[in-house]
Protein backbone atom coordinates (compact mmCIF):
# COMPACT_ATOMS: atom_id res chain seq x y z
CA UNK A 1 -13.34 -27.47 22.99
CA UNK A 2 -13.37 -24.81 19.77
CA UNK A 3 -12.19 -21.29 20.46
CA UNK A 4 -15.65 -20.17 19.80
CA UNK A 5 -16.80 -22.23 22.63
CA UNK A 6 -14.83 -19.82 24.88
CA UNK A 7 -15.95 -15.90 26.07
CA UNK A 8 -13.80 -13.23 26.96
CA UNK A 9 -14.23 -11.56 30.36
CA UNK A 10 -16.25 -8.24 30.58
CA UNK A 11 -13.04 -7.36 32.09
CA UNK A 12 -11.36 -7.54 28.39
CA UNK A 13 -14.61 -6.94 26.22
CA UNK A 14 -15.52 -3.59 27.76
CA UNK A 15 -12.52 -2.52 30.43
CA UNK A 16 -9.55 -2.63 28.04
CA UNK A 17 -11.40 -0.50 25.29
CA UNK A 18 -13.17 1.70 27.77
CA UNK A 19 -9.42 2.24 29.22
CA UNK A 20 -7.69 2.77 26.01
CA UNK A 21 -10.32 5.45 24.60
CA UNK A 22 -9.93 7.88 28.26
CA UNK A 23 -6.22 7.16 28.11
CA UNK A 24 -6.16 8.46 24.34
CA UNK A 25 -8.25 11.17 25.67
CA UNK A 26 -5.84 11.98 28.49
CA UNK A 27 -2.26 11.60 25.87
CA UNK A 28 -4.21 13.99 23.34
CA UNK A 29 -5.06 16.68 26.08
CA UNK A 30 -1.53 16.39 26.94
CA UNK A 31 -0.24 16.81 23.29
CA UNK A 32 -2.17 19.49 22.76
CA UNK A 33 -1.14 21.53 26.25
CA UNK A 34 2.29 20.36 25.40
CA UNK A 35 2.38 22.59 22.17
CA UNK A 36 -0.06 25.27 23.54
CA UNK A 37 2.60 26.14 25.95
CA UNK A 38 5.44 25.98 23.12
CA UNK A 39 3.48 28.22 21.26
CA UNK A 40 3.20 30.55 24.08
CA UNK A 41 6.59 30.47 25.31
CA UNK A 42 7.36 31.60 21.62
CA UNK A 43 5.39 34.68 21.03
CA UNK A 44 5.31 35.70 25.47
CA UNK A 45 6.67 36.19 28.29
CA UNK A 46 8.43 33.12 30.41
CA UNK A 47 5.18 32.88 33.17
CA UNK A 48 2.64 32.94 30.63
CA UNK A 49 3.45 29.33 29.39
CA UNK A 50 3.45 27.62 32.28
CA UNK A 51 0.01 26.84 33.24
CA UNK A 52 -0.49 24.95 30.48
CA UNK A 53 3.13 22.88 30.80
CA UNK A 54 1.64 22.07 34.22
CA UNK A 55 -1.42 20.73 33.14
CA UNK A 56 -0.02 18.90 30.00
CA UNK A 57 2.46 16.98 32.46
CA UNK A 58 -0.65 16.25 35.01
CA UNK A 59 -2.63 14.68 31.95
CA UNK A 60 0.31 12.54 30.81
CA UNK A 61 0.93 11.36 34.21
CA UNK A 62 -3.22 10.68 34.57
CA UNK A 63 -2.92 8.97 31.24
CA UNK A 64 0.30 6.77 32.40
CA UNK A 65 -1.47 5.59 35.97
CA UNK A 66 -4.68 4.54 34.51
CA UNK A 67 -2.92 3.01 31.67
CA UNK A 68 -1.01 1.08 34.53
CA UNK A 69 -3.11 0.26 37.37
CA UNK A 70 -5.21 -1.04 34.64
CA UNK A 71 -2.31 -3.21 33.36
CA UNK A 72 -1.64 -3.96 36.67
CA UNK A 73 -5.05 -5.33 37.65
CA UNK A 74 -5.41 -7.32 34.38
CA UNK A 75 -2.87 -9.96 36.19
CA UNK A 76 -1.90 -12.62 35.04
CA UNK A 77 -1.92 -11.63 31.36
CA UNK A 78 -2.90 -15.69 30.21
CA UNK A 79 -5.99 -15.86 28.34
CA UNK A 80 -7.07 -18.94 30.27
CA UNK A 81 -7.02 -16.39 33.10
CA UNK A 82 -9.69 -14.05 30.85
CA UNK A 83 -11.50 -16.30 29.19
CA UNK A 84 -14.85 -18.80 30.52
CA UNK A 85 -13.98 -22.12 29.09
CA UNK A 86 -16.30 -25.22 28.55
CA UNK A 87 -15.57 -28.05 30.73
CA UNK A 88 -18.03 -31.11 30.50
CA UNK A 89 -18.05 -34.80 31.59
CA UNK A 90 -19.38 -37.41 33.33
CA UNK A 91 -18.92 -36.48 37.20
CA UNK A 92 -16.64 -39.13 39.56
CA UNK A 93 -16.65 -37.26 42.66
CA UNK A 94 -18.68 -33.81 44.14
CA UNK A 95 -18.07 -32.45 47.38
CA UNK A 96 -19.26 -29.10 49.24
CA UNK A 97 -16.77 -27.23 51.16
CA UNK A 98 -17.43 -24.10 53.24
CA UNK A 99 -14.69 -20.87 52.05
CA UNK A 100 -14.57 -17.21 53.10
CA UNK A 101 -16.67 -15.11 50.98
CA UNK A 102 -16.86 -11.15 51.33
CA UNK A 103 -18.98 -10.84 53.97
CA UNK A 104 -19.23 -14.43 55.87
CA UNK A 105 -18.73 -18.19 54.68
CA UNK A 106 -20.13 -19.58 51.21
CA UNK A 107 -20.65 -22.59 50.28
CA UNK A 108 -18.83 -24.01 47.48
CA UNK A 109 -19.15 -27.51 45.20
CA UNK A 110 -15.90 -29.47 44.15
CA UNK A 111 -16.52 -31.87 41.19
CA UNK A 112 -14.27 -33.70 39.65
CA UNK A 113 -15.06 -35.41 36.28
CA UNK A 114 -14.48 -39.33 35.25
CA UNK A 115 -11.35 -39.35 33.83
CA UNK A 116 -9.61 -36.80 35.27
CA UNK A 117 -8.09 -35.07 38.90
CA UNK A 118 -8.84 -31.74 38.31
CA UNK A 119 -10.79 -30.25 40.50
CA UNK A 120 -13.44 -26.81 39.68
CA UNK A 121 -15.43 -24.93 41.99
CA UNK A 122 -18.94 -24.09 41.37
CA UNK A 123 -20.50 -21.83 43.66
CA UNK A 124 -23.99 -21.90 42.13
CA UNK A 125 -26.94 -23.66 44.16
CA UNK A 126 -27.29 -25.91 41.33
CA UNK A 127 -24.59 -27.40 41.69
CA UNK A 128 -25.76 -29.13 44.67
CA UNK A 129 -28.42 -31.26 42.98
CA UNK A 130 -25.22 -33.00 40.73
CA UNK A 131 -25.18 -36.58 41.87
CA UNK A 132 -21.90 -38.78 41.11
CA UNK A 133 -22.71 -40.05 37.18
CA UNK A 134 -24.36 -37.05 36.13
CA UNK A 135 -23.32 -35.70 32.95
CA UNK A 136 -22.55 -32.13 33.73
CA UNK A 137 -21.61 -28.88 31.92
CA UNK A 138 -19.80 -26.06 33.48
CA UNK A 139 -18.27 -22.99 32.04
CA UNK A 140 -15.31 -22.33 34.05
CA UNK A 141 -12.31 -19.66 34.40
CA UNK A 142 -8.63 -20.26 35.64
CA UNK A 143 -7.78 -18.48 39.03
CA UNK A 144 -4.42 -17.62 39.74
CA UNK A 145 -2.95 -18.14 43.29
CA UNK A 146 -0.45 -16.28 44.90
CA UNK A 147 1.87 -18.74 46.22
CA UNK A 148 -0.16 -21.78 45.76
CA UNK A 149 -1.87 -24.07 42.75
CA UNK A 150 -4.56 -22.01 40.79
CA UNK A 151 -7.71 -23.65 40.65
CA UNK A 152 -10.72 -23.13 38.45
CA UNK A 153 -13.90 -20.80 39.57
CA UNK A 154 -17.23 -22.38 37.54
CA UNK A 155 -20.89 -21.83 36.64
CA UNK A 156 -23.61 -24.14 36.36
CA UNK A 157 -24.37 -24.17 32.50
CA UNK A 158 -26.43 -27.78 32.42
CA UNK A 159 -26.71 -31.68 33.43
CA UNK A 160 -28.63 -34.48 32.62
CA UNK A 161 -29.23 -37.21 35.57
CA UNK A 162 -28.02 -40.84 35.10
């Protein structure tokens, strides 16, 4: 597999920028309240500097929680864990197995390729049509597991029939 082969999560191509640009936007507001209100507290009264203190400290705490629930929905940092990887081979074994989905079961295909024990999910129709010898490509993404083995979370890419 080359590192080109691989493609970055929309998560990481747009989310991440998009993120860091309103955060920037959020620290900069809060600069520039921050020495509005030092200004003010120089050449006025005590009350008159306030309001902007106040709104300076809600735009650096804005900045700070997006900036973290971001961070903290990005888990686990790994790029396997961002990345769709290539995965290709001859297939040993396929089997369909029925999971939860969102809103009632799905149906989801378990190959495993000659050579190999590890197992990836493909939940694309496609998938069903693989017969044991096919030579099949996926492009596939590591899925962390609280408490259990990760597995891998596929798409169909291609296959040619033995």
């Amino acid at each position: 597999m080359k590192t080109s082969d691989t493609h970055w999560t929309l998560g990481v191509l747009v989310g991440w920028p998009v993120t860091l640009v309103i955060v920037a936007g959020f620290a900069s507001a809060a600069y520039a309240l921050f020495r509005r209100s030092k200004a003010l507290k120089a050449n006025s009264s005590y009350a008159d500097h306030r309001l902007p203190l106040v709104f300076g400290w809600a735009a650096a705490a804005t900045a700070v929680f997006i900036f973290g629930a971001v961070a903290l929905s990005s888990f686990p940092y790994g790029a396997q864990y961002h990345q769709w990887r290539p995965v290709s081979g001859t297939v040993a074994s396929i089997d369909s197995r029925l999971v939860a989905g969102s809103s009632a079961a799905d149906e989801k295909f378990v190959v495993t390729f000659e050579g190999g024990r590890q197992q990836y999910g493909c939940s694309d129709t496609r998938c069903a049509g693989i017969d044991v010898g096919d030579d099949l490509s996926l492009s596939c993404i590591r899925k962390w597991e609280w408490a259990a083995v990760g597995g891998y979370d596929c798409r169909y890419v291609d296959y040619s029939p033995h």
